[in-house]
C-alpha atoms as a PDB file:
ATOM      1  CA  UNK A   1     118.522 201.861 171.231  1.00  0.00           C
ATOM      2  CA  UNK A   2     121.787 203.165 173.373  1.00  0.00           C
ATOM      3  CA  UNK A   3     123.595 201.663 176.025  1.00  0.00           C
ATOM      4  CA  UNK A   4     121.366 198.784 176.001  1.00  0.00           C
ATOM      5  CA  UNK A   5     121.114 195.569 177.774  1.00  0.00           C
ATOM      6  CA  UNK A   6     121.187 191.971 175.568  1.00  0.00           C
ATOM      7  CA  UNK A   7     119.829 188.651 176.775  1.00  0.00           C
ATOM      8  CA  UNK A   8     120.580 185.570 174.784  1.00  0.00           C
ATOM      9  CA  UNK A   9     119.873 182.070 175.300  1.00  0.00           C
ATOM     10  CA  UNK A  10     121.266 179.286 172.941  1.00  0.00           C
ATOM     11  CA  UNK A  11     124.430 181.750 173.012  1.00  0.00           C
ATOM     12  CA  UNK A  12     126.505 178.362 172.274  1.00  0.00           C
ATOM     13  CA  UNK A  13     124.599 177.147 168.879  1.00  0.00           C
ATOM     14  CA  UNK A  14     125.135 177.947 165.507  1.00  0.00           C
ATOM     15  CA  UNK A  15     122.984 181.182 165.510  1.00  0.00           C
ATOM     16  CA  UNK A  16     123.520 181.974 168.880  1.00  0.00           C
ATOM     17  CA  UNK A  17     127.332 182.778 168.395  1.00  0.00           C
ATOM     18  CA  UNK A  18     126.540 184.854 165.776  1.00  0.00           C
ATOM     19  CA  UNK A  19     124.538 187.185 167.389  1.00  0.00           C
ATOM     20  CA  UNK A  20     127.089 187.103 170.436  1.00  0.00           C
ATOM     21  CA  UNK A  21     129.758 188.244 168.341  1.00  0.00           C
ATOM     22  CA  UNK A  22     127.537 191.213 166.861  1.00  0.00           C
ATOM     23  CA  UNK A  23     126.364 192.025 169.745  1.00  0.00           C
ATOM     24  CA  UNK A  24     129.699 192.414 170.959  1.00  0.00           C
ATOM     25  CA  UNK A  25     130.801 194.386 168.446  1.00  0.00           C
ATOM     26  CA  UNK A  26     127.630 197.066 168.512  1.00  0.00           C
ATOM     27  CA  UNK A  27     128.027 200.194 170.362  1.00  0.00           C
ATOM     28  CA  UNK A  28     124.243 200.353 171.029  1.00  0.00           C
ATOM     29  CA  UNK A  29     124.844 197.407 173.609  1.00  0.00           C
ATOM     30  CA  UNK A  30     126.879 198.130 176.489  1.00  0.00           C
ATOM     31  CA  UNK A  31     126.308 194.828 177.996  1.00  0.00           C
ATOM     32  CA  UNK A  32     125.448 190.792 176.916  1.00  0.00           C
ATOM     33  CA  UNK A  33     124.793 188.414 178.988  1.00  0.00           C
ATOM     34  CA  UNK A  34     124.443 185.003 177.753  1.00  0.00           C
ATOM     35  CA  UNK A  35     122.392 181.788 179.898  1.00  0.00           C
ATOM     36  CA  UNK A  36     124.647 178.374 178.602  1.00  0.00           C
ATOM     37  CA  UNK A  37     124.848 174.673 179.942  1.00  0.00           C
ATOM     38  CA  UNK A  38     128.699 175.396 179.359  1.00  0.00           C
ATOM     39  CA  UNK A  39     130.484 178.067 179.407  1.00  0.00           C
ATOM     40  CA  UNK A  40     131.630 178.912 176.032  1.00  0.00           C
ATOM     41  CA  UNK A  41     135.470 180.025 175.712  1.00  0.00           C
ATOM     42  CA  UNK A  42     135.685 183.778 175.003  1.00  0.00           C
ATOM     43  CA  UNK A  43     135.993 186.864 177.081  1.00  0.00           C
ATOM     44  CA  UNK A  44     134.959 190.057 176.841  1.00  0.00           C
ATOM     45  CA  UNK A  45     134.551 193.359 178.935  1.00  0.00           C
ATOM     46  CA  UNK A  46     131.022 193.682 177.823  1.00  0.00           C
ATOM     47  CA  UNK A  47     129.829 190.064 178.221  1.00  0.00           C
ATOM     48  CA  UNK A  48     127.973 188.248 181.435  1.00  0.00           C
ATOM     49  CA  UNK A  49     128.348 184.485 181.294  1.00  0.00           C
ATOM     50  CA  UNK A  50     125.437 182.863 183.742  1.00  0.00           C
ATOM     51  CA  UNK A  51     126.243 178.556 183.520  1.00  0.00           C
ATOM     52  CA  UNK A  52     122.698 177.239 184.433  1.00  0.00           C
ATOM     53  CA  UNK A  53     120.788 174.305 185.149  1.00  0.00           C
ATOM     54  CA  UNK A  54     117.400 174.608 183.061  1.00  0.00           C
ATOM     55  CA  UNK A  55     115.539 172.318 185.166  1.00  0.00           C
ATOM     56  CA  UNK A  56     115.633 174.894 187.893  1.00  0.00           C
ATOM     57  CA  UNK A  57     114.673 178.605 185.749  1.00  0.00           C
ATOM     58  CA  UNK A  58     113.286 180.165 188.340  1.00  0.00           C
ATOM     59  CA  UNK A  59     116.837 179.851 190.267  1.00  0.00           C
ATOM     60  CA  UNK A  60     118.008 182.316 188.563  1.00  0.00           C
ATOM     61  CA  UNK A  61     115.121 184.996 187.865  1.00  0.00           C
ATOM     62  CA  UNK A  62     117.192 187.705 189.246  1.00  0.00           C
ATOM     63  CA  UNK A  63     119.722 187.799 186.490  1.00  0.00           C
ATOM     64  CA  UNK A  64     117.095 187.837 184.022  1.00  0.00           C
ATOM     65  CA  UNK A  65     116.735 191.865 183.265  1.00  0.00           C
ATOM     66  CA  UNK A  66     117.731 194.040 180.193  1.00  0.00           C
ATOM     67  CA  UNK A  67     116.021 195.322 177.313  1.00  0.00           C
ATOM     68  CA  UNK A  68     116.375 192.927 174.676  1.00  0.00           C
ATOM     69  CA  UNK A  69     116.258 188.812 174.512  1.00  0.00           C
ATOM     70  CA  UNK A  70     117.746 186.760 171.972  1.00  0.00           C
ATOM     71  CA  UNK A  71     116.031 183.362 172.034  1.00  0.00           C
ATOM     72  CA  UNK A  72     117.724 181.034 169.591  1.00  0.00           C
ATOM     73  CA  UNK A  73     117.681 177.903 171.818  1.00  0.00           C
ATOM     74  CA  UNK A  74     116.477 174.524 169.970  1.00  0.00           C
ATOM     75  CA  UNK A  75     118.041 171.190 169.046  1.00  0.00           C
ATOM     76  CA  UNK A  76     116.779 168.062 167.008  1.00  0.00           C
ATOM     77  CA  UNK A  77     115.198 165.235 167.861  1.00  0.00           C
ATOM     78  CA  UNK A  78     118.473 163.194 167.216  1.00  0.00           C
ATOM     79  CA  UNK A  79     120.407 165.087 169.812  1.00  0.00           C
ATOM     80  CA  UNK A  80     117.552 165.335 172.398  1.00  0.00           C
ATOM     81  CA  UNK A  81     117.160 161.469 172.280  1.00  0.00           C
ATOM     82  CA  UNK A  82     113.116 161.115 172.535  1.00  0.00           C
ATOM     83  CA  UNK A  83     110.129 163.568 171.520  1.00  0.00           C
ATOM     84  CA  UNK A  84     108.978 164.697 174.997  1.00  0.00           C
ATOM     85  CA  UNK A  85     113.318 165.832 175.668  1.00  0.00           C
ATOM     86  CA  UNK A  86     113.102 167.405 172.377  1.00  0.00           C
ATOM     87  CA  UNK A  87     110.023 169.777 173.880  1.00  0.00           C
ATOM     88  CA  UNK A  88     111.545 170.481 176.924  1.00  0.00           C
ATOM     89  CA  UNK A  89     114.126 172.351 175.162  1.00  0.00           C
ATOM     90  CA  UNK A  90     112.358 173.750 171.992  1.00  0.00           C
ATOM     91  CA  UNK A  91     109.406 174.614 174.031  1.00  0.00           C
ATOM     92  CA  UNK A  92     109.238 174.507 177.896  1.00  0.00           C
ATOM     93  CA  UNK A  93     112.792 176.115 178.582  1.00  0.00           C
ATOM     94  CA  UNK A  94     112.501 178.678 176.088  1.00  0.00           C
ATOM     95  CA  UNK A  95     108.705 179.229 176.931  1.00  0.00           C
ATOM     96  CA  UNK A  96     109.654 179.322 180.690  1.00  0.00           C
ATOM     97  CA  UNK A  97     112.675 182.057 180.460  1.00  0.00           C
ATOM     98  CA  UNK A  98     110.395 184.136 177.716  1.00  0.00           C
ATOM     99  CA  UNK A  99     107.672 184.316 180.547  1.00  0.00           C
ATOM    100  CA  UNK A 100     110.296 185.242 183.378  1.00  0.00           C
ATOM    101  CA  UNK A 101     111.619 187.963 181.435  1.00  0.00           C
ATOM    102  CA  UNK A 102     108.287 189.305 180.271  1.00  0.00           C
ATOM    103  CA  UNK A 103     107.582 189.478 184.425  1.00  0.00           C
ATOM    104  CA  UNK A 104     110.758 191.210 184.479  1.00  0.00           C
ATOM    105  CA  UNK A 105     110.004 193.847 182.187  1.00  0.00           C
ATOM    106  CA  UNK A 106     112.291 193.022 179.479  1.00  0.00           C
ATOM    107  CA  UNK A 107     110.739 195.166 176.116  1.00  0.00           C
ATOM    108  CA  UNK A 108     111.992 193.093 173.519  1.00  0.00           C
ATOM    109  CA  UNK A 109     111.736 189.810 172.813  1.00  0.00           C
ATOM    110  CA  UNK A 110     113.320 188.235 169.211  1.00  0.00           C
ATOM    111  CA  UNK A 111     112.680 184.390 168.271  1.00  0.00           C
ATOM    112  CA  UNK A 112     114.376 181.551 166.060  1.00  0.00           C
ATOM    113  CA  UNK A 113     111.435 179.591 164.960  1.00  0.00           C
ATOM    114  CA  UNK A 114     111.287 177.772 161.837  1.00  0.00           C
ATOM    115  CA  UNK A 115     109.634 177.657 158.536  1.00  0.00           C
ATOM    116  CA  UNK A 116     105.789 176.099 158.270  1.00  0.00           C
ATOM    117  CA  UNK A 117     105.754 176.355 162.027  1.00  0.00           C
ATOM    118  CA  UNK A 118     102.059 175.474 163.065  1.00  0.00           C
ATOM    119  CA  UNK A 119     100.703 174.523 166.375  1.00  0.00           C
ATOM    120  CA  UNK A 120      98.175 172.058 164.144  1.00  0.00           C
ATOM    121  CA  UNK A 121     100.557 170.357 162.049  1.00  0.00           C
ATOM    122  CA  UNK A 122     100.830 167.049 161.953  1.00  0.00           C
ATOM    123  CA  UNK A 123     104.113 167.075 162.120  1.00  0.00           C
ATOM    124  CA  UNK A 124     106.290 167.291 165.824  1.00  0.00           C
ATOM    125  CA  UNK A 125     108.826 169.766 164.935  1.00  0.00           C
ATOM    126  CA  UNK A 126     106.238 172.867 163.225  1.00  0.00           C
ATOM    127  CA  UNK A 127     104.137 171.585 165.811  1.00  0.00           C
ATOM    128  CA  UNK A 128     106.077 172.469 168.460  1.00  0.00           C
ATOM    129  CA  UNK A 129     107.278 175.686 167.144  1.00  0.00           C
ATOM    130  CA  UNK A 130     103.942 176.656 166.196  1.00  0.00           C
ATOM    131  CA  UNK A 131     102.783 176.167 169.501  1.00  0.00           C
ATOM    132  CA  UNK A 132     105.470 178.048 171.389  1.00  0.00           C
ATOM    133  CA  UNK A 133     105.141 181.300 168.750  1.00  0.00           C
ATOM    134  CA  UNK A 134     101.022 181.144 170.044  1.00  0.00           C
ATOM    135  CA  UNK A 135     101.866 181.185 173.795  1.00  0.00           C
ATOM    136  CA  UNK A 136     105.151 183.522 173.325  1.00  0.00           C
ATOM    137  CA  UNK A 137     102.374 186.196 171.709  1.00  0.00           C
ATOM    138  CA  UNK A 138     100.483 186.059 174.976  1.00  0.00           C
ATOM    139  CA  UNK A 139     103.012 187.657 176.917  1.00  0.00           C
ATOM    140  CA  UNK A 140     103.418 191.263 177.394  1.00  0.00           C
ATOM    141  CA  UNK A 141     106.393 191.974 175.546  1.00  0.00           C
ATOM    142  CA  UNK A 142     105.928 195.623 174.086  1.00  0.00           C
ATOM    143  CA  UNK A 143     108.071 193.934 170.969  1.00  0.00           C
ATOM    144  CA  UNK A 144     107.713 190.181 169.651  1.00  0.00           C
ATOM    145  CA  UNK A 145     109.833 189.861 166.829  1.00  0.00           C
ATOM    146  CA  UNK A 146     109.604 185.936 165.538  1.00  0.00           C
ATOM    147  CA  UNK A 147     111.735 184.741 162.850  1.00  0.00           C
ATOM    148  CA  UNK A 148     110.858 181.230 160.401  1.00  0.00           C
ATOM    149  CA  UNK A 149     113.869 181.442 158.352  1.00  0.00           C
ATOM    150  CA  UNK A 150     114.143 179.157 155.755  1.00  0.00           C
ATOM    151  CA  UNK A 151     116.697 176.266 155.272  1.00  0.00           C
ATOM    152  CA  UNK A 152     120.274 177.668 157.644  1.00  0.00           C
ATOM    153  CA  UNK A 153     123.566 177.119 156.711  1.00  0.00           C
ATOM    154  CA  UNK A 154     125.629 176.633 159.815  1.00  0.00           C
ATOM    155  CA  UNK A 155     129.309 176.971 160.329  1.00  0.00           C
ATOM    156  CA  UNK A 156     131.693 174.250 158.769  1.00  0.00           C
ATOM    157  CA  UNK A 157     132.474 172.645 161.856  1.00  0.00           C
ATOM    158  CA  UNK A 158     128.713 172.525 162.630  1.00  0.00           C
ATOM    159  CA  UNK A 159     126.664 171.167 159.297  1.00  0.00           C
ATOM    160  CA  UNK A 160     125.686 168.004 159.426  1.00  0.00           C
ATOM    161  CA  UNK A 161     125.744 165.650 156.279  1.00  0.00           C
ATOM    162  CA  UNK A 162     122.230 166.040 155.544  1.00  0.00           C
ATOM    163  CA  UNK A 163     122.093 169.463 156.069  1.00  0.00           C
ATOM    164  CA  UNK A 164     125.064 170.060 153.545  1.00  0.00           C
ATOM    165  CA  UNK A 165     123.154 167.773 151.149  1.00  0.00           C
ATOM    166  CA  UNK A 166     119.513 169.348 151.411  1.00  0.00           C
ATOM    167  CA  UNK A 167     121.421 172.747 150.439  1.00  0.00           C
ATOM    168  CA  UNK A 168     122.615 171.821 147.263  1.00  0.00           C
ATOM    169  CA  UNK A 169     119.355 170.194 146.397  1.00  0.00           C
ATOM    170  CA  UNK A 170     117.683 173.708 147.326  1.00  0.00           C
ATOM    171  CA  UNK A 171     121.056 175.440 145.312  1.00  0.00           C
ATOM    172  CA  UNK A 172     119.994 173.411 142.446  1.00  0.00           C
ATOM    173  CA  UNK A 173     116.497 174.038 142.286  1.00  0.00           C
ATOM    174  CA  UNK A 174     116.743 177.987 142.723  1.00  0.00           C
ATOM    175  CA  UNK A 175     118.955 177.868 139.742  1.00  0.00           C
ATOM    176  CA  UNK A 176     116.280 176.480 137.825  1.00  0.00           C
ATOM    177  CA  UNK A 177     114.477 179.121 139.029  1.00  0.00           C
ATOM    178  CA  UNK A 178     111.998 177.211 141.809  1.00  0.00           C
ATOM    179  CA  UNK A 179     112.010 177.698 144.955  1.00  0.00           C
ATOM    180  CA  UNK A 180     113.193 181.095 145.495  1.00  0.00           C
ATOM    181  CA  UNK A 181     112.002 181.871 148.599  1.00  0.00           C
ATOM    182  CA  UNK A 182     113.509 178.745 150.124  1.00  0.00           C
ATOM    183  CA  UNK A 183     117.057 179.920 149.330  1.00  0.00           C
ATOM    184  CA  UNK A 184     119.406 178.634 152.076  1.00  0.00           C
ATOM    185  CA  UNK A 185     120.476 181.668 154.645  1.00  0.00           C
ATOM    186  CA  UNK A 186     123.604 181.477 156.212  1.00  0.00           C
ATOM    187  CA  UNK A 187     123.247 181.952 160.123  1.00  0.00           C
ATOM    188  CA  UNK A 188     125.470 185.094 159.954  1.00  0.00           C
ATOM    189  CA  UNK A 189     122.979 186.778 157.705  1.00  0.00           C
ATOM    190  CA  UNK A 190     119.951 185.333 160.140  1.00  0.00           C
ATOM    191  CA  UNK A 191     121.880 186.916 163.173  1.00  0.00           C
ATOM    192  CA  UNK A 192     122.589 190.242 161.433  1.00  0.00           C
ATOM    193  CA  UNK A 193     118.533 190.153 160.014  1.00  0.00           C
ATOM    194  CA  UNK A 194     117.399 190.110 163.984  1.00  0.00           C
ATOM    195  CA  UNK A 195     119.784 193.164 165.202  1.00  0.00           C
ATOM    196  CA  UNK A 196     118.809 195.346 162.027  1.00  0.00           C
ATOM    197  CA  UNK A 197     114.954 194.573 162.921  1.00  0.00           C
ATOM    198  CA  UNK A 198     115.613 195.193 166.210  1.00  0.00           C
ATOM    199  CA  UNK A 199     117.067 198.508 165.712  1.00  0.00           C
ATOM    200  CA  UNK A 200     114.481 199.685 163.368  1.00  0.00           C
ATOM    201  CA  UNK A 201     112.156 200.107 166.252  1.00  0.00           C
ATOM    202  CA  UNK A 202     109.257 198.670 164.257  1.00  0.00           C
ATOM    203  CA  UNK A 203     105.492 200.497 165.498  1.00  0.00           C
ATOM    204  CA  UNK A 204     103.912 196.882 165.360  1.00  0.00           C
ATOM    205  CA  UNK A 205     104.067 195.054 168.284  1.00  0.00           C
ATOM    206  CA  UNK A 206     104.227 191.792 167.192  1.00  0.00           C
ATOM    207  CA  UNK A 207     106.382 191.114 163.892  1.00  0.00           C
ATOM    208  CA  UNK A 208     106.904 188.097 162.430  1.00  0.00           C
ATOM    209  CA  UNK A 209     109.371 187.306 159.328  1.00  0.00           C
ATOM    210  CA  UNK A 210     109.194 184.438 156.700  1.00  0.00           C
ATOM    211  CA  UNK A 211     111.829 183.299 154.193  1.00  0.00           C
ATOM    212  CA  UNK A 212     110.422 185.948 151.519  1.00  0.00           C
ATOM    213  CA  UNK A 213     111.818 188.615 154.507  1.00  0.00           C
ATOM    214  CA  UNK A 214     115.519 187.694 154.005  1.00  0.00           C
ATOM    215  CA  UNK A 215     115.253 187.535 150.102  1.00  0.00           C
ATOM    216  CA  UNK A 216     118.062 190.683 150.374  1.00  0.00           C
ATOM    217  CA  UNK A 217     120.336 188.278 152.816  1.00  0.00           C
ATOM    218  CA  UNK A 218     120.151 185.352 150.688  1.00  0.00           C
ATOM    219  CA  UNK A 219     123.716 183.218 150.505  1.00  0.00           C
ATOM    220  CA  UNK A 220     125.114 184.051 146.877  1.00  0.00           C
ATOM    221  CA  UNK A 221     127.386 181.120 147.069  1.00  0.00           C
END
């Protein structure tokens, strides 16, 4: 892939920088453009910054175009504030902009989803990101790539409490040897996982990645 064209939504979150800042850095991109609530602070001759509203998508259809698109958009149900905000963001908007840019022949398409995503769990969060992984493979990307990474360690100034606790329960537990494909991944490691797969120009059309995938980017710390 030369000279190509990046899309990425949830450019602001703790994945999302990190593949910004690759992608910024990769010769095989000549342009990122990045689809925020707020514009983040950095500058940069290759990088687009669209400031959207994501109740009205189809406003800005036009700008959707390229060749690849980075969707690591989500939040928790904490920050959303009720179940049905929560879907809005984890599934309509990301569902919504996948579908646009499908229509607008984008070729690739790479997803954050999670771990024992399902569309029948019991559970809201799997559930939801099981459900938008089914309708995501319905569109006609010539590429799906969808990622369930296992637990993610975010930046310093992002982890929250339980987060930092629940990774040195996992620590603990792969030391004892258990739980070895649940070894926390650091979101750098994530990012750098979806450009290499990218790259490789994989023959399947739809690939999908679970935490035994990133046993070679597993944090050492």
């Amino acid at each position: 892939m030369k000279n190509a064209h990046a899309l990425v939504l949830g450019a602001t979150g703790a994945t999302g920088k990190e593949i910004v800042s690759l992608l910024l850095k990769d010769p095989s991109y000549s342009k990122v453009s990045i689809f925020v609530r707020n514009k983040p602070n950095i500058k940069h001759d290759k990088l687009s910054i669209h400031k959207i509203d994501f109740s009205r998508l189809s406003d800005y259809n036009k700008f959707i175009h390229g060749d690849v698109l980075f969707s690591a958009l989500g939040t928790t149900l904490k920050a959303a504030g009720s179940k049905p905000l929560q879907y809005l963001v984890d599934y309509t908007y990301q569902y919504e902009f996948a579908k646009m840019a499908s229509n607008n022949g984008i070729k690739h398409y790479a997803l954050i989803s999670s771990v024992g995503s399902n569309e029948n769990s019991f559970f809201f969060y799997p559930k939801i990101k099981g459900a938008l992984e089914e309708a995501i493979k319905k569109l006609d990307f010539n590429k799906t790539y969808i990622f369930q990474p296992p637990v993610l360690i975010r930046q310093a100034e992002l982890i929250r409490t339980g987060e930092k606790i629940l990774v040195k329960i996992l620590r603990l537990f792969n030391q004892l040897g258990l739980f070895e494909s649940q070894k926390p991944l650091p979101v750098s490691s994530l990012a750098q996982k979806m450009i290499q797969e990218i790259k490789s120009e994989s023959t399947e059309r739809l690939n999908i990645y679970t935490p035994k995938d990133f046993s070679t980017a597993q944090s050492q710390v």
